[in-house]
Each structure stands twice: as structure tokens, then as C-alpha cells.
Protein backbone atom coordinates (compact mmCIF):
# COMPACT_ATOMS: atom_id res chain seq x y z
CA UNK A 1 0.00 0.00 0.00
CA UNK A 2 3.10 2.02 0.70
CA UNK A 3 3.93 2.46 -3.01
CA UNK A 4 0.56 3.69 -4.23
CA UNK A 5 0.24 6.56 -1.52
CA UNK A 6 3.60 7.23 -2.31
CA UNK A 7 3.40 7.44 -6.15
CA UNK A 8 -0.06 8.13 -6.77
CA UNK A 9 -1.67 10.64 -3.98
CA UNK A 10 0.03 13.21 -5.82
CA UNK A 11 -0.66 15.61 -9.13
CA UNK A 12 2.07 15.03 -12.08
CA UNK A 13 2.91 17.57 -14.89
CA UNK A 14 1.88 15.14 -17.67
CA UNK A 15 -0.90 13.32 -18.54
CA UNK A 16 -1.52 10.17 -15.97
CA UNK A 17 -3.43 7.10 -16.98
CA UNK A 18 -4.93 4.68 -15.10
CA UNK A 19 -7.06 1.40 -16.55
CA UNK A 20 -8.87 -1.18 -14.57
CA UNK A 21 -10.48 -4.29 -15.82
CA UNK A 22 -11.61 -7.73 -14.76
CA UNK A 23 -9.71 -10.96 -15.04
CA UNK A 24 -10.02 -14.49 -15.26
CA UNK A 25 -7.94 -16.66 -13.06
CA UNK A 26 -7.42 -19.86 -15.44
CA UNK A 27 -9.30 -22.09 -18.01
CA UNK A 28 -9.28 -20.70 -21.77
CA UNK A 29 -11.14 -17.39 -20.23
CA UNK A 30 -7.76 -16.45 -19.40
CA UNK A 31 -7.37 -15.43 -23.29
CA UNK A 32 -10.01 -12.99 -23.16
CA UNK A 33 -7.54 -10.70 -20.56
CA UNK A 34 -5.03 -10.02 -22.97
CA UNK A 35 -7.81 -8.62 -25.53
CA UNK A 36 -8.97 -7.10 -23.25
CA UNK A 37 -6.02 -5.12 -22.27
CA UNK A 38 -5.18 -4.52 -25.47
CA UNK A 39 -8.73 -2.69 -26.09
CA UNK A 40 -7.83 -0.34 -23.74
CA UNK A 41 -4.60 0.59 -24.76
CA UNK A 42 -5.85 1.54 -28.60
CA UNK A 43 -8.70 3.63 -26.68
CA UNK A 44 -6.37 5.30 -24.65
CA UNK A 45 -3.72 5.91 -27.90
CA UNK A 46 -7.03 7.67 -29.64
CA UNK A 47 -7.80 10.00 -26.06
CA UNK A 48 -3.94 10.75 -26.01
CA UNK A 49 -3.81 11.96 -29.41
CA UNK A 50 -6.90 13.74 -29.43
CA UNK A 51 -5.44 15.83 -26.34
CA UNK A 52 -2.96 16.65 -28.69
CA UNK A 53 0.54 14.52 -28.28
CA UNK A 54 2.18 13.91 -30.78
CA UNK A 55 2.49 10.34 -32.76
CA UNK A 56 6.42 10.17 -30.85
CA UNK A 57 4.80 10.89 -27.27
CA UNK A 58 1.66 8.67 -27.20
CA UNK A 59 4.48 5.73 -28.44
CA UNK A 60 6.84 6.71 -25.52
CA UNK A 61 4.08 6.85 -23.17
CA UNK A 62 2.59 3.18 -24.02
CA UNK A 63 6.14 1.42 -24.69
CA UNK A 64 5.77 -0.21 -20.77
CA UNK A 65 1.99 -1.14 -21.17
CA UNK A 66 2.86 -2.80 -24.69
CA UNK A 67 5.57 -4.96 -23.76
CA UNK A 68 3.47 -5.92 -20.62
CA UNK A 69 0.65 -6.95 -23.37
CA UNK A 70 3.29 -9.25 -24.81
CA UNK A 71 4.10 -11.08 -21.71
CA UNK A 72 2.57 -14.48 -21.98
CA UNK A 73 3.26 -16.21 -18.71
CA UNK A 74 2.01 -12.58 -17.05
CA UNK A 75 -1.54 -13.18 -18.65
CA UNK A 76 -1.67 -16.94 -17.48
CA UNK A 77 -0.97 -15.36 -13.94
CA UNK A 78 -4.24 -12.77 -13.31
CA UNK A 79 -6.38 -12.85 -10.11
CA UNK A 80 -9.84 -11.39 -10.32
CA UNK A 81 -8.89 -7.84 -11.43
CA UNK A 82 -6.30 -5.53 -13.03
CA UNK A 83 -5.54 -1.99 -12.09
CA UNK A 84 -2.66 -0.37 -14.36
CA UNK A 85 -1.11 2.86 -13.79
CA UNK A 86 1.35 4.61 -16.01
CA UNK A 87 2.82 8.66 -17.06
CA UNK A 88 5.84 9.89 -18.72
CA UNK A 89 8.03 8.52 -15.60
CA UNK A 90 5.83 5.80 -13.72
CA UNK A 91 4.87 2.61 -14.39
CA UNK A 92 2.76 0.23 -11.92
CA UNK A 93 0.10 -2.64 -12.33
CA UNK A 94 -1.35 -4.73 -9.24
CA UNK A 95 -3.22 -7.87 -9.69
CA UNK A 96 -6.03 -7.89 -6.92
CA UNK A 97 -8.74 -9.83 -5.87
CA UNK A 98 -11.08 -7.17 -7.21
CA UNK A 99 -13.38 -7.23 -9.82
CA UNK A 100 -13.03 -3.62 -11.44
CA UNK A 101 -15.08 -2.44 -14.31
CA UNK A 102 -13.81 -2.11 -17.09
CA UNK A 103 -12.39 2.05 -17.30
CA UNK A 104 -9.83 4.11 -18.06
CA UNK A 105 -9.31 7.41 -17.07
CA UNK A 106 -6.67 9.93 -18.53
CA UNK A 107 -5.52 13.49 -16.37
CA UNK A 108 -3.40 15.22 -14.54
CA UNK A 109 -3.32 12.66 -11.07
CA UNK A 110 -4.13 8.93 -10.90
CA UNK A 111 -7.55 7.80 -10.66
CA UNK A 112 -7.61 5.57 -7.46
CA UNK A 113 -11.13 5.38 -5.87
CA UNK A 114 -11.57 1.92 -7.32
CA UNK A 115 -8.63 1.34 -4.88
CA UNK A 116 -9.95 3.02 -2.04
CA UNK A 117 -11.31 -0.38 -0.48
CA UNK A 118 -7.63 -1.35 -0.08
CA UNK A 119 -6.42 2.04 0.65
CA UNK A 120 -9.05 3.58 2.77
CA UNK A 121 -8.47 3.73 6.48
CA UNK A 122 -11.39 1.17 7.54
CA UNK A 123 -9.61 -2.16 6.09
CA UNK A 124 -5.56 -1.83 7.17
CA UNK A 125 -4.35 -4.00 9.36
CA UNK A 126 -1.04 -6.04 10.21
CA UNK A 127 -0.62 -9.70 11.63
CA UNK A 128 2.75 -10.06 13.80
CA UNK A 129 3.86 -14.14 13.29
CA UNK A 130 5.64 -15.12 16.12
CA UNK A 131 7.99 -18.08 16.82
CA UNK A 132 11.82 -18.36 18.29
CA UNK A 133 13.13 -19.88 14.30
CA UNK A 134 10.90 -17.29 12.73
CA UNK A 135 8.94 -13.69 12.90
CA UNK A 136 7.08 -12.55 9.93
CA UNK A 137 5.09 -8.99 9.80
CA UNK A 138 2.34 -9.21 7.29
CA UNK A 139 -0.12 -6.26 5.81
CA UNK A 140 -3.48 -6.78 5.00
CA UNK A 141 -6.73 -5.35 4.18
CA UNK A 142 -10.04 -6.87 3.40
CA UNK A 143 -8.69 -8.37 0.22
CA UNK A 144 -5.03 -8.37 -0.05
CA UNK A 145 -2.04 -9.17 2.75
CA UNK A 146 1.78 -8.54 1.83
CA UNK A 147 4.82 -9.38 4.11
CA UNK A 148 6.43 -6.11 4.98
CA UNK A 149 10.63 -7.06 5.61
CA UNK A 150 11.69 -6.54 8.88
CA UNK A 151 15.79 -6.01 8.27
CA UNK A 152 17.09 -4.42 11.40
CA UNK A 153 15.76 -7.18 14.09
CA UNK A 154 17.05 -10.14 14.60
CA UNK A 155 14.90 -12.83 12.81
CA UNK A 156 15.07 -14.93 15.61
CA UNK A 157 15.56 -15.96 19.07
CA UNK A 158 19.38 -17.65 18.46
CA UNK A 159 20.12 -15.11 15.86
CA UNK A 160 19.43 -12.39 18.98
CA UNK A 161 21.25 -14.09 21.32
CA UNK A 162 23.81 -16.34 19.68
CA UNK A 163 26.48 -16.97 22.53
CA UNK A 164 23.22 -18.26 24.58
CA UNK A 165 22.44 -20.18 21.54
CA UNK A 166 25.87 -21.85 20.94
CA UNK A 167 26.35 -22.90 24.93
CA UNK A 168 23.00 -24.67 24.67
CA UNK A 169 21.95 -22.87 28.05
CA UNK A 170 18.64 -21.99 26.74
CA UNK A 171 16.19 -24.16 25.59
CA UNK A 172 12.76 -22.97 25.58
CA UNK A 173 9.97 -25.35 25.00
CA UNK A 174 6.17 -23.44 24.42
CA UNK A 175 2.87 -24.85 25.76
CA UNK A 176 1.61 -27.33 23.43
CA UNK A 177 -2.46 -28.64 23.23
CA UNK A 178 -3.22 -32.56 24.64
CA UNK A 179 -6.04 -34.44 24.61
CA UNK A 180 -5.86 -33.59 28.25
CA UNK A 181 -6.23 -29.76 28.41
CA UNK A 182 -3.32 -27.27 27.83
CA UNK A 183 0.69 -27.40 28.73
CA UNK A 184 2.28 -24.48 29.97
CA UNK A 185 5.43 -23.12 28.36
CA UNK A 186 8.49 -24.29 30.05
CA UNK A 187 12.25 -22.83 30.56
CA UNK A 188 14.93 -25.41 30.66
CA UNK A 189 18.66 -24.89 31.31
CA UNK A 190 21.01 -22.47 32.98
CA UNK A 191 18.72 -20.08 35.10
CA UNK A 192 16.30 -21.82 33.92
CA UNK A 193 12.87 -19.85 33.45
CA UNK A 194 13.94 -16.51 34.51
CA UNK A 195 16.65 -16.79 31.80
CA UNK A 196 15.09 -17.62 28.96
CA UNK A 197 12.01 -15.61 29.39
CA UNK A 198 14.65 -12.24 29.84
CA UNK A 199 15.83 -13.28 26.58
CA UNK A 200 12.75 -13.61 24.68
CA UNK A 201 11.57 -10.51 26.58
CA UNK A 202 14.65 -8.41 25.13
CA UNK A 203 14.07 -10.01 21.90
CA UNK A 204 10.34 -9.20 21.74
CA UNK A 205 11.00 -5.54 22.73
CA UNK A 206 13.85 -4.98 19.65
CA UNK A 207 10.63 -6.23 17.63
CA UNK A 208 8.46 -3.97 18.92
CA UNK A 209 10.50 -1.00 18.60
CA UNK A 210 10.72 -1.25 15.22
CA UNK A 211 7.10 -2.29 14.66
CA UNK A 212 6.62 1.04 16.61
CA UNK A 213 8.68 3.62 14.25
CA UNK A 214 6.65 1.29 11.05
CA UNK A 215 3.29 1.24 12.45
CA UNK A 216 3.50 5.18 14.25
CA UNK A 217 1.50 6.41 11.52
CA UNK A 218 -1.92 4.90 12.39
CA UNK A 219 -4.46 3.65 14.19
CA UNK A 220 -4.26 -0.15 11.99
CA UNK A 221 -4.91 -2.91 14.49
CA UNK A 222 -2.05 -5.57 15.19
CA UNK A 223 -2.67 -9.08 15.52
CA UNK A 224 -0.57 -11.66 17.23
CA UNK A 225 -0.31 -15.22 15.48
CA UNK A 226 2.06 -17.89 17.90
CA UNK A 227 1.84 -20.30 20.19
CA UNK A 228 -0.50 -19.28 23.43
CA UNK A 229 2.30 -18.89 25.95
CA UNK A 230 4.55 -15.86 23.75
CA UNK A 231 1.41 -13.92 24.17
CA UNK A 232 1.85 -12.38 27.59
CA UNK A 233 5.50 -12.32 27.29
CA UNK A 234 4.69 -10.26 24.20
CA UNK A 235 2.67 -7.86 25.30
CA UNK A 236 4.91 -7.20 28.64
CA UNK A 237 7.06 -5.81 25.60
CA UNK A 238 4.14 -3.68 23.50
CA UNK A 239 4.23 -0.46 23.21
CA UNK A 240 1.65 0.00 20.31
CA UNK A 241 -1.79 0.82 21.36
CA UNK A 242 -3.50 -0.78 19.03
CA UNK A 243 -2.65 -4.32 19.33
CA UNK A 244 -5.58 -6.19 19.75
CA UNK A 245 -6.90 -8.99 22.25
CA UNK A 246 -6.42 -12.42 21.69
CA UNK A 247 -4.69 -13.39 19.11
CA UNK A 248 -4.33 -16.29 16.31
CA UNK A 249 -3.23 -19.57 18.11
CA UNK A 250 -0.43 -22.11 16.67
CA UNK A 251 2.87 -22.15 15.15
CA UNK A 252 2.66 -20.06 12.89
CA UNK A 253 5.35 -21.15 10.97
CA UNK A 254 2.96 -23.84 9.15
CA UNK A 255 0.56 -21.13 8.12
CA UNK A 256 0.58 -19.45 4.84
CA UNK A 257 0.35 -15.39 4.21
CA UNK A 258 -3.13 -16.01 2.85
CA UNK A 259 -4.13 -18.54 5.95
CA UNK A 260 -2.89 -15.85 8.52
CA UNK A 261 -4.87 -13.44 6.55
CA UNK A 262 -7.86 -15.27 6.93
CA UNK A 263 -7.98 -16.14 10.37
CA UNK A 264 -7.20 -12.24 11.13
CA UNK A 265 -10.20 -11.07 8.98
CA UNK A 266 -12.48 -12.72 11.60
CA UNK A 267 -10.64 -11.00 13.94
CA UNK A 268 -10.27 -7.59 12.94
CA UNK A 269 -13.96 -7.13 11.00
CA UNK A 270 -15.74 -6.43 14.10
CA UNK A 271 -13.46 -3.75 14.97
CA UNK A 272 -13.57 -2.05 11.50
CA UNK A 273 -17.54 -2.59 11.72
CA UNK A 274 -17.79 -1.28 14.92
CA UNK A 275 -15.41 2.21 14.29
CA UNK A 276 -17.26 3.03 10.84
CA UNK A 277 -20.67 2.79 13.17
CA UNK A 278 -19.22 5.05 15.26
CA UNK A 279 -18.48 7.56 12.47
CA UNK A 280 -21.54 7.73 10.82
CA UNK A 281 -23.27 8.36 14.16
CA UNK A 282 -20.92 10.82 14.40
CA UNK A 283 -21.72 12.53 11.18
CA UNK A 284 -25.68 12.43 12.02
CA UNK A 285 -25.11 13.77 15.36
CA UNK A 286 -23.59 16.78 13.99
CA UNK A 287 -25.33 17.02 10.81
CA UNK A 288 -26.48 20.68 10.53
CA UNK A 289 -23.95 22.50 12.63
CA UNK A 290 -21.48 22.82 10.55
CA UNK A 291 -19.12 19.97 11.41
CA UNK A 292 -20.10 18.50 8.74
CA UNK A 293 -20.95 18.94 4.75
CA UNK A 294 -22.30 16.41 1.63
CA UNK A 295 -21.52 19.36 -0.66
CA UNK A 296 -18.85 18.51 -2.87
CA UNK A 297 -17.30 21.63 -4.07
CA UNK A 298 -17.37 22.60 -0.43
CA UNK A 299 -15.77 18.96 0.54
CA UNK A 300 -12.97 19.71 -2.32
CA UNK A 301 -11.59 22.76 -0.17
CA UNK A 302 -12.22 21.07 3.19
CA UNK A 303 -10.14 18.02 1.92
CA UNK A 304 -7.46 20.20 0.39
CA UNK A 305 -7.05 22.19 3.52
CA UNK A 306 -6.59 18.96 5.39
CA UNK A 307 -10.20 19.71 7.49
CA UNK A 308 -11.60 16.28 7.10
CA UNK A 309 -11.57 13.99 9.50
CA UNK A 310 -13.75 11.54 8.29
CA UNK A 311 -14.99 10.95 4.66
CA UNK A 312 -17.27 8.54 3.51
CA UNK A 313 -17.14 8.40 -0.40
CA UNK A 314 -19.49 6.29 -2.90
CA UNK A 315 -17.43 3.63 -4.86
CA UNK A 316 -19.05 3.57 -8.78
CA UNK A 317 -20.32 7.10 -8.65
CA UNK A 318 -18.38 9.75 -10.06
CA UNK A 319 -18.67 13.69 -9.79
CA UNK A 320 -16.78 15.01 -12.87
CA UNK A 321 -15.45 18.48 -12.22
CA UNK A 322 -11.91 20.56 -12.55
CA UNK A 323 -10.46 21.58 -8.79
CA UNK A 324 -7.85 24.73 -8.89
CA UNK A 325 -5.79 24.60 -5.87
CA UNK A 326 -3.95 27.85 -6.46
CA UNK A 327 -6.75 29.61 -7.12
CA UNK A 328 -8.87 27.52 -5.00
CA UNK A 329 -11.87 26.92 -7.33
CA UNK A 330 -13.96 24.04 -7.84
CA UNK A 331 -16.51 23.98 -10.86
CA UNK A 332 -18.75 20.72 -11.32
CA UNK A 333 -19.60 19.67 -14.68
CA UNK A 334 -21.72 16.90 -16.10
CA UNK A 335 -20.69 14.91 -18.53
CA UNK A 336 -16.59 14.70 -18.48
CA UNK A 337 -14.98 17.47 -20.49
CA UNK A 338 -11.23 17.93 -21.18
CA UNK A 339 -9.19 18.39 -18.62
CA UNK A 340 -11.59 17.68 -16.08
CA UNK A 341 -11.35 14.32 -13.11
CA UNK A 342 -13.68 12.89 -10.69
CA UNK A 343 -13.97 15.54 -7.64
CA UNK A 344 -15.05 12.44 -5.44
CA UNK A 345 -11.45 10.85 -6.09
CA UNK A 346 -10.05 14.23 -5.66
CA UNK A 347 -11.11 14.79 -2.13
CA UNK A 348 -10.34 11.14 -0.97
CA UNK A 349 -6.83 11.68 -2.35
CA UNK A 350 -6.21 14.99 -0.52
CA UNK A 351 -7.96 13.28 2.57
CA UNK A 352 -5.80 10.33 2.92
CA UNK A 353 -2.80 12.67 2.09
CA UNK A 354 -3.88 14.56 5.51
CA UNK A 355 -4.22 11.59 7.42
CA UNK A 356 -8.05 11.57 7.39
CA UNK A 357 -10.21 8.53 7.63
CA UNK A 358 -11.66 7.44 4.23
CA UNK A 359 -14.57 4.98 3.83
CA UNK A 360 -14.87 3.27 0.71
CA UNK A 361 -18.83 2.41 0.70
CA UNK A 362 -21.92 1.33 -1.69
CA UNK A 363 -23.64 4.70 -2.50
CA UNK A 364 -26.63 3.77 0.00
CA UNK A 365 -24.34 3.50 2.91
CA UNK A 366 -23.26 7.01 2.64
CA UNK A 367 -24.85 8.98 5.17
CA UNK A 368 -27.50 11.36 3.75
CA UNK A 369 -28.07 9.41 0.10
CA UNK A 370 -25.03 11.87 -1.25
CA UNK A 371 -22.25 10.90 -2.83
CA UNK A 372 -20.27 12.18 -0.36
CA UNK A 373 -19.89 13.07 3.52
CA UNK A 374 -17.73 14.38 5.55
CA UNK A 375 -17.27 15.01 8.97
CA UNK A 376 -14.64 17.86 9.60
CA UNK A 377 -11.58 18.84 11.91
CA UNK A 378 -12.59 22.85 12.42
């Protein structure tokens, strides 16, 4: 996710294109993606030159999309959708478990609402896998989980202490499930439990002080996956507030990224459930006092100025429109005309890059019935 606020939640001085489409997965559908693709890239060739590039520019500026059409074994590869995003000096395509429509859209900034259900602030979350020969920080949302590297932590309990490690004085041996109930973890060697709890204590707190300086930024939920007994020794070492109850039981070493990711879903969608609630009630409580607004030119300036707090925003609804932030104008138009972009991906964009809270909803979850509302700072 780190790459697309990054790259994209930003204007550029040439023209930025972004295409979405559905995919198949496998069987002989999977022929109909490259067509698919393809179609896009002639209509976007036609848009380009009617802007007015010339022949040399429109080539330069499809030259990565092309040779991506002629990758074979990158076509046999798809998930359920394909988001593409390309200018004069960027290049990026993610494969998601999305089905997009089909669109592409052609400005100034990158046209990321259809991302927003990854990128919005109601679906982030990370998963910390714990065990002494292994710890593994994974991001996910909703749909998606990537393993985020951890380089400047020892990546495990003999690689943080490896003098212990070579005498053999600490042997730690974690509560394991019987038939017969539940065995407690146990400390064997030199010192015995005092010693090798310190250690994994010191170990766990050089994890979580770099989890802290990587997670800082937000309010994401962490989830613990590991064996029952690292649990309390664990959180004896947090210092990030939002690391939740419970946890994900197990070695976790036997678990893939996308069974971790499942198993934390269950955990983690009551909490996202729960804080959206709380927002909207929010927004109807002060509804009419001006901590709030559904007006979307007004919403533009609010975003831009970094006054929104919390923005709910309809996915498959667009408000076409051209946004001036020098001179601080916002005119709504209907249909698209040249130069203009979709004001509703404009003020998500500027909301997320003010470290607002943006929910990605169906257009009848938006309080009000707009097609946008916001709840503001000031």
C-alpha cells in the first residue's frame, strides 16, 4: 500500500493514466484478458492523441503497457482484477482480488477510488507471526495481505542471542495442546525460566521498537499469530496501542500469508464494523452545525485544507469536475470534459494525504443518500 500513496496521492505535470479491468484466473477465459487489455490501450492511444501529443509521445508513453501486453506467462498469472497505472516517468500494475469495471481514465493525477477499499483507512491492518526460528510482519486489508521485511531485528531468538544459543543454556519449549487440556510453556537450562524468558523478553521488545517507528503512523490494528504462551510475554514488551486482544493460536510457521490473513479477517472485521458505526453516528449527530458537509465543491476545499476527519465516499459514482488549488476553485460539470477528473477521487486523495479517515462504501451507505460526507476537523 506504501507504493501507491507514495506514487499516486500526488498531481504530475503530464498526462496520468490509469485502466482497470476484470480478469479471469485460469481455463481458456484467461485469453479474453489479454484482448482485453489490449482494447484499452488503442482507446487510450485515440484519447492521447486527441489531447494533442504527438504520434512520438503517445508511443513513448505506451512502450511499458505494450511490452506488458506481450508477456505471456504474465496473462496466465491474473487474479480477479487488473488496475494499471502509467505517465511519462511511472509505471505500476497490481493484480487484486477485485473485480473492477472495465475504465480508463486519462488526467493530470491517478484515478484511485476503485482502490480506495484497499487504501481507505477502515480495512488496514497487520498480523505479527511469532515463533523463536521465525517472525514474519504481514499487511493486509479486506482483500489483499503482503509481508512487509523486517531487516534491522534479529529474525530470531538464536540469531538475537547467539552466545546463549551456541552454549546450549537456553532451551525454551512453548505450551503445546493434549487431549488432556493445555501445557504451559516451560524454561529449561542455565537459570532456567527466569533466563530464557529475559531473553525472549529483550528479543520481543527490539521487535516492537521497530514495529513502533513502522506502524507510528496509524491507528491499523495488530494481531498476534504464535503459540498461546509468547502472548503475555509479548505484550509485557508492546508499546503499540493498538494491538488487539487475543490473538491467532499455533505455530505459525505452518501457516501461509493467505491462511494468517484469513484467520485475522475474523478477527479484525468487528473492529472495523464497529469504528465506521461510530463515524456515521458521528456525522448524524452533527449534521447541521457545521461539522459536517455532503456538498462537494465545499468537501474539495475542506479536503485540500486537510479539514476532514472523516470521509465517507461512494465507490461507482463519479462527480466530474476541474479543482484549482492555487486559485482555490472548484466547478462541477456533467458529462466529463477535457481536462476535467472525478472531484469524489479528488477529495479522498487529498484526505488520505492529511491523514483523514476514508470509507470506501456502496452509494446507500453514505450517510445522507449523497455521494459524499464528511465530517470535519474545524
Amino acid at each position: 500500500m506504501d507504493i501507491v500513496k507514495q506514487a499516486f496521492l500526488k498531481a504530475h505535470s503530464g498526462w496520468c493514466v490509469s485502466l482497470f479491468m476484470p480478469t479471469h484466473r485460469s481455463g481458456r477465459d484467461t485469453e479474453q484478458n489479454p484482448i482485453r487489455f489490449k482494447n484499452l490501450i488503442r482507446q487510450v492511444e485515440k484519447r492521447l492523441t486527441a489531447k494533442g501529443l504527438r504520434a512520438l509521445e503517445v508511443q513513448e508513453l505506451l512502450k511499458e503497457p505494450r511490452r506488458l501486453l506481450e508477456d505471456r506467462d504474465f496473462w496466465q498469472r491474473q487474479s480477479d482484477g487488473l488496475a494499471v497505472f502509467f505517465s511519462a516517468d511511472t509505471f505500476h500494475y497490481f493484480r487484486l482480488p477485485m473485480a473492477f469495471k472495465q475504465l480508463a481514465m486519462i488526467s493530470h493525477r491517478f484515478h484511485i477510488k476503485p482502490l480506495l477499499p484497499i487504501l481507505a483507512g477502515d480495512g488496514l491492518f497487520y498480523i505479527l507471526a511469532l515463533s523463536q526460528n521465525q517472525i514474519r510482519l504481514l499487511e493486509g486489508t479486506r482483500h489483499t495481505v503482503d509481508e512487509i521485511e523486517l531487516d534491522s531485528v534479529a529474525q530470531s531468538l538464536s540469531e538475537a542471542f547467539p552466545e546463549a544459543s551456541t552454549e546450549k543454556q537456553l532451551q525454551f519449549h512453548t505450551g503445546t495442546s493434549s487431549g488432556t487440556g493445555s501445557r504451559a510453556a516451560m524454561f529449561h537450562g542455565h537459570d532456567v525460566s527466569n533466563k530464557g524468558k529475559d531473553m525472549i523478553l529483550q528479543w520481543f521488545r527490539m521487535i516492537d521498537r521497530q514495529l513502533h517507528d513502522l506502524l507510528a503512523d496509524g491507528p491499523s490494528p495488530l494481531i498476534l499469530a504464535g503459540v498461546d504462551s509468547l502472548f503475555p510475554i509479548y505484550r509485557e514488551a508492546n508499546t503499540y496501542p493498538h494491538l488487539l486482544e487475543g490473538g491467532i493460536p499455533g505455530n505459525p510457521e505452518k501457516l501461509t500469508p493467505e491462511e494468517l490473513h484469513g484467520q485475522a479477517w475474523g478477527l479484525v472485521a468487528p473492529v472495523f464494523k464497529e469504528a465506521r458505526e461510530a463515524s456515521t453516528a458521528r456525522y448524524r449527530q452533527l449534521a447541521g452545525t457545521g461539522g459536517t458537509t455532503s456538498d462537494v465543491k465545499e468537501a474539495v476545499l475542506a479536503a485540500h485544507h486537510g479539514r476532514i476527519d472523516v470521509l465517507f465516499v461512494a465507490v461507482g459514482v463519479q462527480v466530474w469536475g476541474k479543482f484549482d488549488p492555487d486559485k482555490k476553485s472548484v466547478h462541477v460539470h456533467d458529462p466529463l470534459e477535457p481536462g476535467g477528473e472525478d472531484l469524489l477521487d479528488v477529495t479522498a486523495i487529498q484526505t488520505l494525504i492529511n491523514g483523514g479517515t476514508v470509507y470506501a462504501v456502496l452509494p446507500e451507505e453514505v450517510p445522507g443518500q449523497a455521494p459524499l460526507a464528511a465530517v470535519l476537523r474545524y
